[in-house]
PDB file of N, CA and C in Angstrom:
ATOM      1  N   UNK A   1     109.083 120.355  80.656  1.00  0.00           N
ATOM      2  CA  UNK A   1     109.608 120.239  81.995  1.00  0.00           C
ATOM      3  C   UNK A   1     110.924 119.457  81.942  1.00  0.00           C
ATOM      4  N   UNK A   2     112.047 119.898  83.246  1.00  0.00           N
ATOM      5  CA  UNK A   2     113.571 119.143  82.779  1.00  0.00           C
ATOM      6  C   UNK A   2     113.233 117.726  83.321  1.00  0.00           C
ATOM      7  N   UNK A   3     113.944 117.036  83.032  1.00  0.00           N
ATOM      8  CA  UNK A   3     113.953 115.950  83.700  1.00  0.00           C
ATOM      9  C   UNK A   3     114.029 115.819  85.022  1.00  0.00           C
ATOM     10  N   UNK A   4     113.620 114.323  85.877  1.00  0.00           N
ATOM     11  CA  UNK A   4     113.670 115.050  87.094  1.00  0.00           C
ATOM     12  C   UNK A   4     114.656 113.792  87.327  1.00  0.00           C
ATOM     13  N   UNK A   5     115.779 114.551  88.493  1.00  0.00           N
ATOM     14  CA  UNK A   5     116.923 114.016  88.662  1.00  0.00           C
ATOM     15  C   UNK A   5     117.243 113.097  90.104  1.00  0.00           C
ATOM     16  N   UNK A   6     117.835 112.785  90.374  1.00  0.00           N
ATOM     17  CA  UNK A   6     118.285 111.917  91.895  1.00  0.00           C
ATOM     18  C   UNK A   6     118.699 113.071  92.967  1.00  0.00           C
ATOM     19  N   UNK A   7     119.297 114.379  92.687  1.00  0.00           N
ATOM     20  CA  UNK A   7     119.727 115.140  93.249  1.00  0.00           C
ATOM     21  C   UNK A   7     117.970 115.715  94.132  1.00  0.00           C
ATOM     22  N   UNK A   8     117.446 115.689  92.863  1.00  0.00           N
ATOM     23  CA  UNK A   8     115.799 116.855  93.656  1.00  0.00           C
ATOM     24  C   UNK A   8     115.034 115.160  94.399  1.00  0.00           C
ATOM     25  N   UNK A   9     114.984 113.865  94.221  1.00  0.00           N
ATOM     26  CA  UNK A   9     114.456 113.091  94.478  1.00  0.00           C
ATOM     27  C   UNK A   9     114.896 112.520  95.853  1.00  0.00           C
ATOM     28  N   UNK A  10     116.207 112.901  96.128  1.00  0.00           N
ATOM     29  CA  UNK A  10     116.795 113.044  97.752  1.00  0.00           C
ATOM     30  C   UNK A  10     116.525 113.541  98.327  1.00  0.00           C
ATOM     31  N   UNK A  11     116.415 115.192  97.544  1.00  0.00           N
ATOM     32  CA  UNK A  11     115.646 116.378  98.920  1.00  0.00           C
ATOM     33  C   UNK A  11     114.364 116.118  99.171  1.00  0.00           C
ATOM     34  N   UNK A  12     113.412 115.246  98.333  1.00  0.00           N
ATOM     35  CA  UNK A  12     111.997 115.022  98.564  1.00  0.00           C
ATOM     36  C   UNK A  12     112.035 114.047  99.366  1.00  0.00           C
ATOM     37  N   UNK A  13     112.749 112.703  99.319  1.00  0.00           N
ATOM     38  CA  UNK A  13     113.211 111.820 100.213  1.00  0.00           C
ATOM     39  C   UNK A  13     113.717 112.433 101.492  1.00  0.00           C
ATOM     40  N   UNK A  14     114.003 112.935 101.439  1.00  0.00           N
ATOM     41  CA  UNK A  14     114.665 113.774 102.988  1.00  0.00           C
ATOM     42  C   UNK A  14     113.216 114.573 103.534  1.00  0.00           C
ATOM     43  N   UNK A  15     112.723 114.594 103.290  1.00  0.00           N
ATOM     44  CA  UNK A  15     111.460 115.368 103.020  1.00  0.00           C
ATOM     45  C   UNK A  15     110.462 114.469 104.054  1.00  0.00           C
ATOM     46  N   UNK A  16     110.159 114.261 103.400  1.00  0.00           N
ATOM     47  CA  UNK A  16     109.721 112.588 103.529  1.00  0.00           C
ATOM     48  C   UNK A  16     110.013 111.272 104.852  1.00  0.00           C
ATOM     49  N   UNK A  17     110.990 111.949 105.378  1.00  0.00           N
ATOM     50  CA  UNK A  17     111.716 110.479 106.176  1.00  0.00           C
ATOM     51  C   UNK A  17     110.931 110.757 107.417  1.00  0.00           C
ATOM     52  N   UNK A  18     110.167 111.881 107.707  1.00  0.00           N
ATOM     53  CA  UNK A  18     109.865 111.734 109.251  1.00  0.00           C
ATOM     54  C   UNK A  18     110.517 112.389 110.030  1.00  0.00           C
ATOM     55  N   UNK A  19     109.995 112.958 111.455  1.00  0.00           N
ATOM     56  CA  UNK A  19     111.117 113.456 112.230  1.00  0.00           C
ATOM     57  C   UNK A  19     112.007 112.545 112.845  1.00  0.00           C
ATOM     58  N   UNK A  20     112.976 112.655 113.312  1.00  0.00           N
ATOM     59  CA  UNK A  20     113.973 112.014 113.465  1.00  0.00           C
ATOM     60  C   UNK A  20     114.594 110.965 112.858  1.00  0.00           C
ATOM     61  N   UNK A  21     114.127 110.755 110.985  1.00  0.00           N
ATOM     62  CA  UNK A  21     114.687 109.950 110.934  1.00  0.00           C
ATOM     63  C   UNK A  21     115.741 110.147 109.745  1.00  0.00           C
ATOM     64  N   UNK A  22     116.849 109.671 109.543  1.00  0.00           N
ATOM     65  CA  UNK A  22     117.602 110.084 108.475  1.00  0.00           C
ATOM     66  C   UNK A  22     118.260 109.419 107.629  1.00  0.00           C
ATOM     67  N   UNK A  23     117.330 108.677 106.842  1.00  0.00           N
ATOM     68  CA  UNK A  23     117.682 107.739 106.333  1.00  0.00           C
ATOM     69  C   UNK A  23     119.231 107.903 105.173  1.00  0.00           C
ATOM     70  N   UNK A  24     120.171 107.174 105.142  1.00  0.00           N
ATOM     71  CA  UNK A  24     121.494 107.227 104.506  1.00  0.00           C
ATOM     72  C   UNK A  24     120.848 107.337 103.238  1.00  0.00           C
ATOM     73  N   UNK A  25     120.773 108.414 102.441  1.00  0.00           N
ATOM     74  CA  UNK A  25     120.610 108.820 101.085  1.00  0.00           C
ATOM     75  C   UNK A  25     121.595 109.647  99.808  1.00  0.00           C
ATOM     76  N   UNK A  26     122.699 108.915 100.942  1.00  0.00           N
ATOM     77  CA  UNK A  26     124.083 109.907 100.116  1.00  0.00           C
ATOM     78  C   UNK A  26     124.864 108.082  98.974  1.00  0.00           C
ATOM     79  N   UNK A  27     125.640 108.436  98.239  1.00  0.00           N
ATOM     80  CA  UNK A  27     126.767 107.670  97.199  1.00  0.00           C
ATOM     81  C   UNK A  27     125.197 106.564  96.731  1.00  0.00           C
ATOM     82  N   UNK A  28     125.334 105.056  96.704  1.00  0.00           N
ATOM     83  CA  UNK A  28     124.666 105.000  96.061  1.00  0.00           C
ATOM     84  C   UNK A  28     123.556 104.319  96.215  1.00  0.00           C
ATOM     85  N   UNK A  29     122.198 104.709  96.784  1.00  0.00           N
ATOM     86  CA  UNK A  29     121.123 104.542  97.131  1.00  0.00           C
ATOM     87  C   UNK A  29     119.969 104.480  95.950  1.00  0.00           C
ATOM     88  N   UNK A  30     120.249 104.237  94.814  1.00  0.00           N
ATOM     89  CA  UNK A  30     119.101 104.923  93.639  1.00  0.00           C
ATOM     90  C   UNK A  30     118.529 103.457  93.525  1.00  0.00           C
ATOM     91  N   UNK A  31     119.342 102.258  93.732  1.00  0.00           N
ATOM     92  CA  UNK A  31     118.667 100.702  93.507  1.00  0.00           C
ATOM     93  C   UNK A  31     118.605  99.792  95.063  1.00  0.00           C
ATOM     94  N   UNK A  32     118.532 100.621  96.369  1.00  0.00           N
ATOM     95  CA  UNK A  32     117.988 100.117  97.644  1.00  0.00           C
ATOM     96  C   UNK A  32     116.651 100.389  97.342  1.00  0.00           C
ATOM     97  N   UNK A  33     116.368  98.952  98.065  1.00  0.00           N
ATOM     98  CA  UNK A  33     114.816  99.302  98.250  1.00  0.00           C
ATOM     99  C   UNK A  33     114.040  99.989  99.301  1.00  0.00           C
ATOM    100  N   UNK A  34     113.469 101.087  99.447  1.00  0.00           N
ATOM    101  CA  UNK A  34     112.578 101.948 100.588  1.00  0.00           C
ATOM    102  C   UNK A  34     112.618 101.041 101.634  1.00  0.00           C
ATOM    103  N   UNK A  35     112.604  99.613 102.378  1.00  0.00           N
ATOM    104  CA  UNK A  35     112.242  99.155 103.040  1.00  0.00           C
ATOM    105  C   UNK A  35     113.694  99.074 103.444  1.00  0.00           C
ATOM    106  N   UNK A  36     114.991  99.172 103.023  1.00  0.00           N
ATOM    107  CA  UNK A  36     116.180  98.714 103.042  1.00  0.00           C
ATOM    108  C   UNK A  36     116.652 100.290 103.626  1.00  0.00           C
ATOM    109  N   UNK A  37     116.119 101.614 102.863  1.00  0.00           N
ATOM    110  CA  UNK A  37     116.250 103.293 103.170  1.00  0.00           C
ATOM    111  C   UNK A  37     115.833 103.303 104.730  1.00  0.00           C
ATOM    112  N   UNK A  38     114.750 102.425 105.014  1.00  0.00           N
ATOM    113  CA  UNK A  38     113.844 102.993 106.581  1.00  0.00           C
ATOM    114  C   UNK A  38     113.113 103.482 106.235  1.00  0.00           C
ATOM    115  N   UNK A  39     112.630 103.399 105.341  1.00  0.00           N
ATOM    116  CA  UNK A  39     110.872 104.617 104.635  1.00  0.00           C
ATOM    117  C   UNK A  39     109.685 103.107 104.559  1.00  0.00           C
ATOM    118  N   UNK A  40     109.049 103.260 105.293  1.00  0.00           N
ATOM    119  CA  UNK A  40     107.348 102.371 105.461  1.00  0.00           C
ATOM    120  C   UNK A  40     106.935 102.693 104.479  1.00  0.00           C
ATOM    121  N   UNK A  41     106.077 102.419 104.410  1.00  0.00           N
ATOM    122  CA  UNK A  41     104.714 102.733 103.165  1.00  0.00           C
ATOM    123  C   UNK A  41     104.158 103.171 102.884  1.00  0.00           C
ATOM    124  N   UNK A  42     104.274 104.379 104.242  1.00  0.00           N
ATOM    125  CA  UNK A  42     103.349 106.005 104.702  1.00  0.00           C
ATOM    126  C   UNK A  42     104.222 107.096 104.235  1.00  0.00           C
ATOM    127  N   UNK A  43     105.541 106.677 104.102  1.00  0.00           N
ATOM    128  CA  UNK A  43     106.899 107.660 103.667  1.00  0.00           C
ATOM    129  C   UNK A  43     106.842 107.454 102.297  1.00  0.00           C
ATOM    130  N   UNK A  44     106.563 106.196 101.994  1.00  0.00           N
ATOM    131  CA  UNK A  44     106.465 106.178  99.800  1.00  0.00           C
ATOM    132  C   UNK A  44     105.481 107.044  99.308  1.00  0.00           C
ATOM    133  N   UNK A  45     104.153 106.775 100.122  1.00  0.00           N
ATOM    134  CA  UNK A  45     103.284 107.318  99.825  1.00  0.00           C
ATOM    135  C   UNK A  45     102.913 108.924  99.948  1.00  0.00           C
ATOM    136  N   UNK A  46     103.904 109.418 100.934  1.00  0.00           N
ATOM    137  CA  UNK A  46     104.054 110.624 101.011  1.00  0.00           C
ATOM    138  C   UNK A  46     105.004 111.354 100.111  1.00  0.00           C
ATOM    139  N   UNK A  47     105.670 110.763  99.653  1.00  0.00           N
ATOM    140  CA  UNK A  47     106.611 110.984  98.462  1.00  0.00           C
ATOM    141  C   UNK A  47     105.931 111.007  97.276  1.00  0.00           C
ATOM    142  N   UNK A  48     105.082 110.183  96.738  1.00  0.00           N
ATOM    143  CA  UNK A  48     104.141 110.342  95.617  1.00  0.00           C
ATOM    144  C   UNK A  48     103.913 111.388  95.486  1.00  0.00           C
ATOM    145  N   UNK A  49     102.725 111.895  96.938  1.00  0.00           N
ATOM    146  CA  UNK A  49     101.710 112.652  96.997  1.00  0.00           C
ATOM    147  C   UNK A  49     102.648 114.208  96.323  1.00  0.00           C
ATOM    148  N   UNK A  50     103.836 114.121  97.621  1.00  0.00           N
ATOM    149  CA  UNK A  50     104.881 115.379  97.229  1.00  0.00           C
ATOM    150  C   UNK A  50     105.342 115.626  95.859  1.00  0.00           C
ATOM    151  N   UNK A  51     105.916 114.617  94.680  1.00  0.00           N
ATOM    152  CA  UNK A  51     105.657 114.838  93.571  1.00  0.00           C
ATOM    153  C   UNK A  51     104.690 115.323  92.747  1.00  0.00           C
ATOM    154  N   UNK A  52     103.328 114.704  93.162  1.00  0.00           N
ATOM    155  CA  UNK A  52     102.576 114.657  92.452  1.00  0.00           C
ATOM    156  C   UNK A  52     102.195 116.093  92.373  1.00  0.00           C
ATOM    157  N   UNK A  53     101.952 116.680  93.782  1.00  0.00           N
ATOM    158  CA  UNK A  53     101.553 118.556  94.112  1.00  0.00           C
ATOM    159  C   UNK A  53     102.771 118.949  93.403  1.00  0.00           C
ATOM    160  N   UNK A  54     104.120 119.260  93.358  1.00  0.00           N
ATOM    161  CA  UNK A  54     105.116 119.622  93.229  1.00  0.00           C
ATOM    162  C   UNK A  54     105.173 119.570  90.981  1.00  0.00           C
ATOM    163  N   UNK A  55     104.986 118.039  90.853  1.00  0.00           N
ATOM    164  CA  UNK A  55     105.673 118.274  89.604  1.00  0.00           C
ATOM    165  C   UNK A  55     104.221 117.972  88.760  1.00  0.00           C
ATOM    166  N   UNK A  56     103.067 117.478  88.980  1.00  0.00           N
ATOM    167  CA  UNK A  56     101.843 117.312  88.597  1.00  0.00           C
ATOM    168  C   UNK A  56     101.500 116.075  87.864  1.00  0.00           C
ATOM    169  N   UNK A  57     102.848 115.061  88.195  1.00  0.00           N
ATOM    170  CA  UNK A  57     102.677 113.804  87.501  1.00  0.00           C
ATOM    171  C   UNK A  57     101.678 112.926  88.825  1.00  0.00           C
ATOM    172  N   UNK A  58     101.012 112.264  87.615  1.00  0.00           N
ATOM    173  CA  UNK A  58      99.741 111.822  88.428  1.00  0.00           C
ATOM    174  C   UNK A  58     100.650 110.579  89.095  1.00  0.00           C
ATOM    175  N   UNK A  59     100.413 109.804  90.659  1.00  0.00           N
ATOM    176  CA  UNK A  59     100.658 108.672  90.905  1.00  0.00           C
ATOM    177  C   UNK A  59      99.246 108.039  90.999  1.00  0.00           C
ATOM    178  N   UNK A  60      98.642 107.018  90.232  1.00  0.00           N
ATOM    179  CA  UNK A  60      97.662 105.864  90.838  1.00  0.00           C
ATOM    180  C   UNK A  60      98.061 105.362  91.966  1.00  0.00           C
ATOM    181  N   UNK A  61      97.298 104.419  92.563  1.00  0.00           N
ATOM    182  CA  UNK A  61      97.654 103.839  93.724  1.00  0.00           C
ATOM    183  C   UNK A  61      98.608 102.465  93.240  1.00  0.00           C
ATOM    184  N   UNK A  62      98.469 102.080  91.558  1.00  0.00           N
ATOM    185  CA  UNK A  62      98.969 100.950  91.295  1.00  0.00           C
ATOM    186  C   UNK A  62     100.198 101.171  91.265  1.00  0.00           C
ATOM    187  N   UNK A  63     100.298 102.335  90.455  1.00  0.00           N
ATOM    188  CA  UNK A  63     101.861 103.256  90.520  1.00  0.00           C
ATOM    189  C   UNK A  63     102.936 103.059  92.178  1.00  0.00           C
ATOM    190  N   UNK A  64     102.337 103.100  92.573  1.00  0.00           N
ATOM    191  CA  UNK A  64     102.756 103.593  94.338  1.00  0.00           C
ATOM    192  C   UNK A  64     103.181 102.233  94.716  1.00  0.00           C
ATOM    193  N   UNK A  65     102.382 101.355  94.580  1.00  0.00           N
ATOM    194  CA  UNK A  65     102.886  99.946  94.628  1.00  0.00           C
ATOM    195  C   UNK A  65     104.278  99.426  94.164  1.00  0.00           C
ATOM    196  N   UNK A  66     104.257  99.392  92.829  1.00  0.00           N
ATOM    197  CA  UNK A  66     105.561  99.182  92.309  1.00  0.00           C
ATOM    198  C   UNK A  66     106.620  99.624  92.968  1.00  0.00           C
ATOM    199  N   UNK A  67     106.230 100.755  93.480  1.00  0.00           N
ATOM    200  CA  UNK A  67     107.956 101.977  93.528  1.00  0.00           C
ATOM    201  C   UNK A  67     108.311 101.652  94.485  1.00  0.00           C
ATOM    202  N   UNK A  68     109.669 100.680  94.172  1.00  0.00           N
ATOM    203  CA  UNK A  68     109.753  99.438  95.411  1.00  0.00           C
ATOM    204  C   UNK A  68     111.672 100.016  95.835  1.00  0.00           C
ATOM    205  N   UNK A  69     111.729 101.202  94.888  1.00  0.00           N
ATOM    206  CA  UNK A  69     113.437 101.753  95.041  1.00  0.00           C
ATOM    207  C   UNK A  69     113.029 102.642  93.972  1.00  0.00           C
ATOM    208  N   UNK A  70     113.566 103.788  94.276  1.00  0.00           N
ATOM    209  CA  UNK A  70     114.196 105.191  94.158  1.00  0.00           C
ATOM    210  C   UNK A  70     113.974 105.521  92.326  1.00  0.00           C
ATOM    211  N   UNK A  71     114.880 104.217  91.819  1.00  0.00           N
ATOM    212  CA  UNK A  71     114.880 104.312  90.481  1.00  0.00           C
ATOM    213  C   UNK A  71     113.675 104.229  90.118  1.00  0.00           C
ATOM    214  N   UNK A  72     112.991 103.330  90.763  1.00  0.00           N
ATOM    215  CA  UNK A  72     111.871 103.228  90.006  1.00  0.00           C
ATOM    216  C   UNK A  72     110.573 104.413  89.999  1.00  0.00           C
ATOM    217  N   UNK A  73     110.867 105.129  91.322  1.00  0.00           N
ATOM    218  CA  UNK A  73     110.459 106.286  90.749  1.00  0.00           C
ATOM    219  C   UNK A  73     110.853 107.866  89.604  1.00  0.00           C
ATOM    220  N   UNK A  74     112.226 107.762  90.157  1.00  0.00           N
ATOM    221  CA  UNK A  74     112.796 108.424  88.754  1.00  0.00           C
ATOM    222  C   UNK A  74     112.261 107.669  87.677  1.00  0.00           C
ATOM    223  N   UNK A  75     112.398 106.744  87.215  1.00  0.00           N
ATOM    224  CA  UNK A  75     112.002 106.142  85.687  1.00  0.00           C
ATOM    225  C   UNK A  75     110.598 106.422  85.485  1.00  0.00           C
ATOM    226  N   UNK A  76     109.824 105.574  86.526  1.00  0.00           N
ATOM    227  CA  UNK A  76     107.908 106.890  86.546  1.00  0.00           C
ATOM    228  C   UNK A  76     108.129 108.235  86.264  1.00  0.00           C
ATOM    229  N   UNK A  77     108.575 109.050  86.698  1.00  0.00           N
ATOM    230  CA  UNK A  77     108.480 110.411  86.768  1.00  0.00           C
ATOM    231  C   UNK A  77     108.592 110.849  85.724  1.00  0.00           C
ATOM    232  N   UNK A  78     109.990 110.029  85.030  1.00  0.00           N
ATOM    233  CA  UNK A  78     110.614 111.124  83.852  1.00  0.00           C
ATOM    234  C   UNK A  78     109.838 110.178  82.616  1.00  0.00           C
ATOM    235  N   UNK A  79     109.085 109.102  82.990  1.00  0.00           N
ATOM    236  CA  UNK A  79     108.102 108.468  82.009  1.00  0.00           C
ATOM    237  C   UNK A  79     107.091 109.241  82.010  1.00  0.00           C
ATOM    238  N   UNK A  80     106.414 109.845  82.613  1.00  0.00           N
ATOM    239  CA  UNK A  80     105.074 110.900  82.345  1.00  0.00           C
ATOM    240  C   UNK A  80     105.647 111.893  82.259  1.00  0.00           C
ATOM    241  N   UNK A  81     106.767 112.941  82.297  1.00  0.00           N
ATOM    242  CA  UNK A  81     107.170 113.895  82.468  1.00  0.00           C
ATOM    243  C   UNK A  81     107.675 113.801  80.889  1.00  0.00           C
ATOM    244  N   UNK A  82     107.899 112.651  79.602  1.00  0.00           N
ATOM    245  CA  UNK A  82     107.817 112.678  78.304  1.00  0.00           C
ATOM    246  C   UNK A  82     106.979 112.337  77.709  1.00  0.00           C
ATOM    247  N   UNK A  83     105.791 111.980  78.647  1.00  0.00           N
ATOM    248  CA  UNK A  83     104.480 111.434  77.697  1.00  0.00           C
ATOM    249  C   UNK A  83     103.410 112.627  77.540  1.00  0.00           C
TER     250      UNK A  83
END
């Protein structure tokens, strides 16, 4: 599987934000933290879930915790996505 990039992790983030909400996910957002984006804890967690169906990398719930900014889910992702 390719790596997974910031470009596909925006459209899932966009995905993700809720109706009406649009969180600024353009230049450079990859080290804000979700709470700093406007995404709660119901929007991280829906982002997992969307990976997880989508690319089949498992999230734990401990996983979900951590992913406190963007990178840190790219770096999860493309960490099981070489293991």
């Amino acid at each position: 599987m390719a790596e997974f990039d910031t470009p596909r992790l925006r459209a899932m983030m966009k995905d993700c934000a809720g109706p009406g909400e649009h969180p600024e996910l353009e230049g450079e957002f990859i080290d804000t933290t979700y709470e700093d984006l406007g995404f709660d804890s119901l929007a991280v967690l829906e982002l997992a879930t969307l990976i997880q169906q989508d690319l089949g990398v498992p999230f734990p719930d401990d996983a979900v915790a951590e992913m406190v900014t963007p990178r840190n889910v790219l770096d999860y992702v493309n960490q099981q996505i070489a293991a």
